[in-house]
N, C-alpha and C. Protein backbone atom coordinates (compact mmCIF):
# COMPACT_ATOMS: atom_id res chain seq x y z
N UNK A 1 3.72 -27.97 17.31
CA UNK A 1 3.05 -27.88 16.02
C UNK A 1 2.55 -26.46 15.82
N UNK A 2 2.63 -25.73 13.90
CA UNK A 2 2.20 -24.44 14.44
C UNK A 2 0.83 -24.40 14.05
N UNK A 3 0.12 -23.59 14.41
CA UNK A 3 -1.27 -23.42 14.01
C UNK A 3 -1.50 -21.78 13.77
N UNK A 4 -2.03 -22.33 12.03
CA UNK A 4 -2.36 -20.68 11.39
C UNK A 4 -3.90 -21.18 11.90
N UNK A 5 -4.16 -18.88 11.13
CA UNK A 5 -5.43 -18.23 11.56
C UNK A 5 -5.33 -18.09 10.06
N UNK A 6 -6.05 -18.09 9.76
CA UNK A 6 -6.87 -16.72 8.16
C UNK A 6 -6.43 -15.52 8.63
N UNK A 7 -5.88 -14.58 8.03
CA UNK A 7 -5.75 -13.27 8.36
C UNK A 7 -6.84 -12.54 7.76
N UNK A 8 -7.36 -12.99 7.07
CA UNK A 8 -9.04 -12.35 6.55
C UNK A 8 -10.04 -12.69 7.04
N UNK A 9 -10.44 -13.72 7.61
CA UNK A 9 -11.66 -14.24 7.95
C UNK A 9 -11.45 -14.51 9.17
N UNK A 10 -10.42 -14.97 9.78
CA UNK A 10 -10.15 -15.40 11.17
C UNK A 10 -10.19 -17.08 12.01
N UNK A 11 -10.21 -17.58 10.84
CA UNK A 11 -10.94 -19.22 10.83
C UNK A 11 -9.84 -19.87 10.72
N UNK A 12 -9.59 -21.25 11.94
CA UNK A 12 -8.34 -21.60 12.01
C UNK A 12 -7.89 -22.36 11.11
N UNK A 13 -6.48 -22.75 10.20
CA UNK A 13 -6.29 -23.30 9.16
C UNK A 13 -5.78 -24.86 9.05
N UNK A 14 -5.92 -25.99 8.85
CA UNK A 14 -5.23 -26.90 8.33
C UNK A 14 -3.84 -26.26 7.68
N UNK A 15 -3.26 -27.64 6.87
CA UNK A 15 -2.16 -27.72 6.34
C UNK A 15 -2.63 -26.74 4.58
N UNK A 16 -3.76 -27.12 4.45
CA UNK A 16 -4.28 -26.61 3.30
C UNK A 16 -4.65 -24.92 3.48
N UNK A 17 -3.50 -23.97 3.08
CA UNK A 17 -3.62 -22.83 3.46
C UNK A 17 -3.22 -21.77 2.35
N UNK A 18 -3.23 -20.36 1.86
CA UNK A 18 -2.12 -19.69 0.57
C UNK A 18 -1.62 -19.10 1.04
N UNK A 19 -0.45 -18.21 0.96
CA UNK A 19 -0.11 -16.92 1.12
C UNK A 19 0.52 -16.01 0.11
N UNK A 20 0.00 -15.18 0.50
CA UNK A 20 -0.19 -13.34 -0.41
C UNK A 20 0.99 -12.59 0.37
N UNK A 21 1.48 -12.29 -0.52
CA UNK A 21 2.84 -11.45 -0.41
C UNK A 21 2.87 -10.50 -1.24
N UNK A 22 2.68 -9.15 -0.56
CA UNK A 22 2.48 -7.97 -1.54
C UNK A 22 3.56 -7.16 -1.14
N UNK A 23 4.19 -5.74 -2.54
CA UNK A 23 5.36 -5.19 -1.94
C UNK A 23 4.59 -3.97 -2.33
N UNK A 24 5.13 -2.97 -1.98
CA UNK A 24 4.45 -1.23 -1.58
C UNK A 24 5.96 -0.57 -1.74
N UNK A 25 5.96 0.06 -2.86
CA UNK A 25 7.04 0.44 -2.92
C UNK A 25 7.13 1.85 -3.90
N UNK A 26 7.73 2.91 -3.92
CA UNK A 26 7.49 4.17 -4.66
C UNK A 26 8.12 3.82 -6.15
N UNK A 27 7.53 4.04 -7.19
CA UNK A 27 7.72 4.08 -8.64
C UNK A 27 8.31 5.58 -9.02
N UNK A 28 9.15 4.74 -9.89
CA UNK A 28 10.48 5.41 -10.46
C UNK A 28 10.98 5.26 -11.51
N UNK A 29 10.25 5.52 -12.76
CA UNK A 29 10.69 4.91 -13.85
C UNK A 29 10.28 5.94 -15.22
N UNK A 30 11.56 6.68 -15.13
CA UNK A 30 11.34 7.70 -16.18
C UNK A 30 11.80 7.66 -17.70
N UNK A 31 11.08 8.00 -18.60
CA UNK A 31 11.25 7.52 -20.02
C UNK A 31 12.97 8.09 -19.94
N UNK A 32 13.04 9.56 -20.17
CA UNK A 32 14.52 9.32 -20.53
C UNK A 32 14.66 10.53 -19.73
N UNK A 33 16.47 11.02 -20.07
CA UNK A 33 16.60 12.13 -18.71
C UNK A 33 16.62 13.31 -19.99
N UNK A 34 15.96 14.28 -19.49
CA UNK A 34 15.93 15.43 -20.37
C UNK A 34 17.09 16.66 -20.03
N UNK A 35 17.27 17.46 -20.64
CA UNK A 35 18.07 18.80 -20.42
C UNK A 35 17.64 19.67 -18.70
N UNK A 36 16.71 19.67 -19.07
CA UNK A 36 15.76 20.47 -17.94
C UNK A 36 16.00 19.40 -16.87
N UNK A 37 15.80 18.42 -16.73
CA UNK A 37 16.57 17.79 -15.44
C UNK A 37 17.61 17.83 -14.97
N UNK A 38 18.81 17.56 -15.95
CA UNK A 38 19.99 18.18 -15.82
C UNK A 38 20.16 19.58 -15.37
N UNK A 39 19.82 20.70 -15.51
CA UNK A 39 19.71 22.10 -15.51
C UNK A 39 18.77 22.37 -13.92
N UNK A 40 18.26 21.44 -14.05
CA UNK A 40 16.99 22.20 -12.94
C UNK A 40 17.68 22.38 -11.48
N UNK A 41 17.52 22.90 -10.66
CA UNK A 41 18.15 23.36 -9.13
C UNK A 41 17.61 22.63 -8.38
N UNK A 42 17.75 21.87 -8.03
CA UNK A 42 17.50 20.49 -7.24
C UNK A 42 17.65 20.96 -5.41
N UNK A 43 18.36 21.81 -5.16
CA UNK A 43 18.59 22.40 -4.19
C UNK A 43 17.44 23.61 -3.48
N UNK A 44 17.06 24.34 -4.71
CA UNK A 44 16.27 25.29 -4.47
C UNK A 44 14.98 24.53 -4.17
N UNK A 45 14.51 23.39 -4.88
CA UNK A 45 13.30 22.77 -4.98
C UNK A 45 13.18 22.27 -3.53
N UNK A 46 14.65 21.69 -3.06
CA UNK A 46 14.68 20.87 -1.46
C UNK A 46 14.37 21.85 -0.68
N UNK A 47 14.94 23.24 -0.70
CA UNK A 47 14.67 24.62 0.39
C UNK A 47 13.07 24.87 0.17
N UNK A 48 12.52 25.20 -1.09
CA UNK A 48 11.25 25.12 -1.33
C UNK A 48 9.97 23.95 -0.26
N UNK A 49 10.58 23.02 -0.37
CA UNK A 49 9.23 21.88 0.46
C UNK A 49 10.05 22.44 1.96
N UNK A 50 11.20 22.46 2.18
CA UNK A 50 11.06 22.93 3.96
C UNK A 50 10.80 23.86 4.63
N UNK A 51 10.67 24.94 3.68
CA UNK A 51 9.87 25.93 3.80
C UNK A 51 8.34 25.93 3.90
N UNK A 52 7.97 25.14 2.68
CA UNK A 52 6.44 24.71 3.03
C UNK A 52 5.96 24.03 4.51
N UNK A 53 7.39 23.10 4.73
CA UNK A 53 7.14 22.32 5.40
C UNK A 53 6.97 23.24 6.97
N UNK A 54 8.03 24.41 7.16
CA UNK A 54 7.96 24.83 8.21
C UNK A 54 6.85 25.74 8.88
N UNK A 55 6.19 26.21 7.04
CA UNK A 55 5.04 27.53 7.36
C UNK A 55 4.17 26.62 7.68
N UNK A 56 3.65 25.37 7.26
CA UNK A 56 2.59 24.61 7.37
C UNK A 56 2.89 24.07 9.04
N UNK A 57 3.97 23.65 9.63
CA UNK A 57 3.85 23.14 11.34
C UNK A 57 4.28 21.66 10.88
N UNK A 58 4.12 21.32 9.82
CA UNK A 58 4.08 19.61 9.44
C UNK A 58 5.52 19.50 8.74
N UNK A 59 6.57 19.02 10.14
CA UNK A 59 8.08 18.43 9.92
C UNK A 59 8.16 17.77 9.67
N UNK A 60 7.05 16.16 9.39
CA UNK A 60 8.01 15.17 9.18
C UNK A 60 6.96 14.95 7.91
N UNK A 61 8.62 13.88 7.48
CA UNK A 61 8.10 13.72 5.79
C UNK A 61 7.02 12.16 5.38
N UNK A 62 6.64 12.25 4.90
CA UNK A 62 5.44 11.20 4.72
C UNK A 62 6.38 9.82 4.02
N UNK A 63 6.02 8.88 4.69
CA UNK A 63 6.63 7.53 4.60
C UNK A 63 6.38 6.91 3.61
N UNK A 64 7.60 6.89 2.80
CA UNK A 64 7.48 6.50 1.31
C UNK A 64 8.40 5.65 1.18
N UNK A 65 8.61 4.56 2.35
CA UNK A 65 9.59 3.41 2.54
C UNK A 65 9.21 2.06 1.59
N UNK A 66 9.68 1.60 1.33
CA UNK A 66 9.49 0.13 0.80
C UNK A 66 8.73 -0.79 1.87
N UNK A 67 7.75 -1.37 1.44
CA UNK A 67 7.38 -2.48 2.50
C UNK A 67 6.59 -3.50 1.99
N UNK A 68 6.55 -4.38 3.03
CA UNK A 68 6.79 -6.13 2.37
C UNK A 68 5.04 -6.27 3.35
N UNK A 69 4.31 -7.14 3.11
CA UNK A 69 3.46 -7.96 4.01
C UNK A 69 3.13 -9.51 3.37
N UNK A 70 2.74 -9.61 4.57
CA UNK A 70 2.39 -11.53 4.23
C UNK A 70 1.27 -11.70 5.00
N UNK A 71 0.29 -12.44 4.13
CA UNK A 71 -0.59 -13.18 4.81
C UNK A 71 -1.00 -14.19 4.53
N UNK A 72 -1.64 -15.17 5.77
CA UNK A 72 -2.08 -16.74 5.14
C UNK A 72 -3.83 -16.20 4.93
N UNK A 73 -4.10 -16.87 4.05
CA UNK A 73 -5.37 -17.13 3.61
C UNK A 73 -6.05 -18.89 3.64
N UNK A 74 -7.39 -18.91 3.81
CA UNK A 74 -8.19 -19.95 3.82
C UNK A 74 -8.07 -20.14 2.14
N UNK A 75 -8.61 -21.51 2.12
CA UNK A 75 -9.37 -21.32 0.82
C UNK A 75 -10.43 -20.69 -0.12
N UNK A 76 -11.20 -20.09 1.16
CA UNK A 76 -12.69 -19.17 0.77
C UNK A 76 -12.31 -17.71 0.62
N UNK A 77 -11.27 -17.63 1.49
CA UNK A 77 -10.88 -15.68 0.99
C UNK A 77 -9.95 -15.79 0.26
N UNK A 78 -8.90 -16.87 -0.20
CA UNK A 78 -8.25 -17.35 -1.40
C UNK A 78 -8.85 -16.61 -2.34
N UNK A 79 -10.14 -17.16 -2.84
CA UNK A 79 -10.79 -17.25 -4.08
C UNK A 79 -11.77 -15.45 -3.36
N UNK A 80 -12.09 -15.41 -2.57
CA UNK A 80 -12.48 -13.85 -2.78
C UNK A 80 -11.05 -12.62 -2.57
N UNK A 81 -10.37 -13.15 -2.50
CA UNK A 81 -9.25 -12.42 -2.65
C UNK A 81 -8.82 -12.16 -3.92
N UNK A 82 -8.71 -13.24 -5.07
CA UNK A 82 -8.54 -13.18 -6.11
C UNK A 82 -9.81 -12.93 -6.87
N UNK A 83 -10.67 -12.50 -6.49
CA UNK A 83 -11.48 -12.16 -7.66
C UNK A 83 -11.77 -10.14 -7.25
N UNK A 84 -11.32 -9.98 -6.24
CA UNK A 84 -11.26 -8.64 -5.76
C UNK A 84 -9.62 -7.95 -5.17
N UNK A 85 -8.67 -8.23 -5.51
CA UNK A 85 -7.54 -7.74 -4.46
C UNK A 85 -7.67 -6.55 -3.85
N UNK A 86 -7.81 -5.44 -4.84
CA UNK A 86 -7.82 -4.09 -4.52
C UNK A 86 -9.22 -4.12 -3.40
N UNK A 87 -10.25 -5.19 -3.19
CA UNK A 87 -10.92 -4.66 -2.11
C UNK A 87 -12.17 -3.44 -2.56
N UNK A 88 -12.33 -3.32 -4.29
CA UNK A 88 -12.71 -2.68 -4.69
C UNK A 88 -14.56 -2.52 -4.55
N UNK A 89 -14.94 -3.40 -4.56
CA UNK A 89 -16.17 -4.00 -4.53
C UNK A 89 -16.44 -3.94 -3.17
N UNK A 90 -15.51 -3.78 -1.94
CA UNK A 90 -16.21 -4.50 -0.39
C UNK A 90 -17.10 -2.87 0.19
N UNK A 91 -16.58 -1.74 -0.42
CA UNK A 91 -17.04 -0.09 -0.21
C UNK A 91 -18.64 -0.06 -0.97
N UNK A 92 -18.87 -0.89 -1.84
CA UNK A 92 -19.96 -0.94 -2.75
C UNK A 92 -21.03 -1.67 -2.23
N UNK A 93 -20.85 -2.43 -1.43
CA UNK A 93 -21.55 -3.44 -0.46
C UNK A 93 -22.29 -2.98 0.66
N UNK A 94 -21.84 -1.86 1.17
CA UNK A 94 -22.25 -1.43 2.57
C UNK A 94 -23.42 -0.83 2.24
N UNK A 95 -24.45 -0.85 3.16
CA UNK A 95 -25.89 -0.11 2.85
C UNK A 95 -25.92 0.59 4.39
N UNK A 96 -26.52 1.68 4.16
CA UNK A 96 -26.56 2.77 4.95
C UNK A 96 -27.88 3.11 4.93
N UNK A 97 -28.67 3.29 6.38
CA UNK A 97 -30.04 3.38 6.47
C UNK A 97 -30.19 4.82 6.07
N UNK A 98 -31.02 5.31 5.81
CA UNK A 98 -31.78 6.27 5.07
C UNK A 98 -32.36 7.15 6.54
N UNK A 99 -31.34 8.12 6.93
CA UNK A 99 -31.61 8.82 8.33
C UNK A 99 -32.08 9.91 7.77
């Protein structure tokens, strides 16, 4: 038999469980193609960042892959999940003593 966890809260689940499936993926969606795109040196621009890339020490390129996650949720971070996804509110919460 399998037995879920909450991936938010950590609390073990019954049959009564959700899951959140989010995708992370780079946006690409340009009104139309202009002249200047056509025209532009696409080559020079690529020599340009490896150059940056080489004066700066920093070779590798920043991971701008597609990616998938899944998680099961309870019913209680269900509903605080959906009233916050972005997590926006949990940075607003924290209180910090007065050193």
């Amino acid at each position: 038999m399998l037995h879920f966890t909450c991936d938010l809260c950590g609390s073990p689940m019954n049959d009564h469980r959700y899951v959140v499936k989010v995708s992370v993926y780079p946006a690409f969606d340009p009104e139309e193609i202009t002249e200047d795109d056509v025209e532009a040196d696409h080559l020079k621009d690529v020599s340009d960042v490896l150059e940056q890339m080489e004066a700066s020490g920093k070779l590798e390129l920043e991971d701008c892959s597609a990616k998938s996650l899944r998680f099961d949720l309870c019913p209680e971070c269900r509903k605080k999940y959906l009233k916050d996804p972005l997590a926006r509110d949990s940075g607003r919460r924290l209180k910090f003593s007065q050193n």
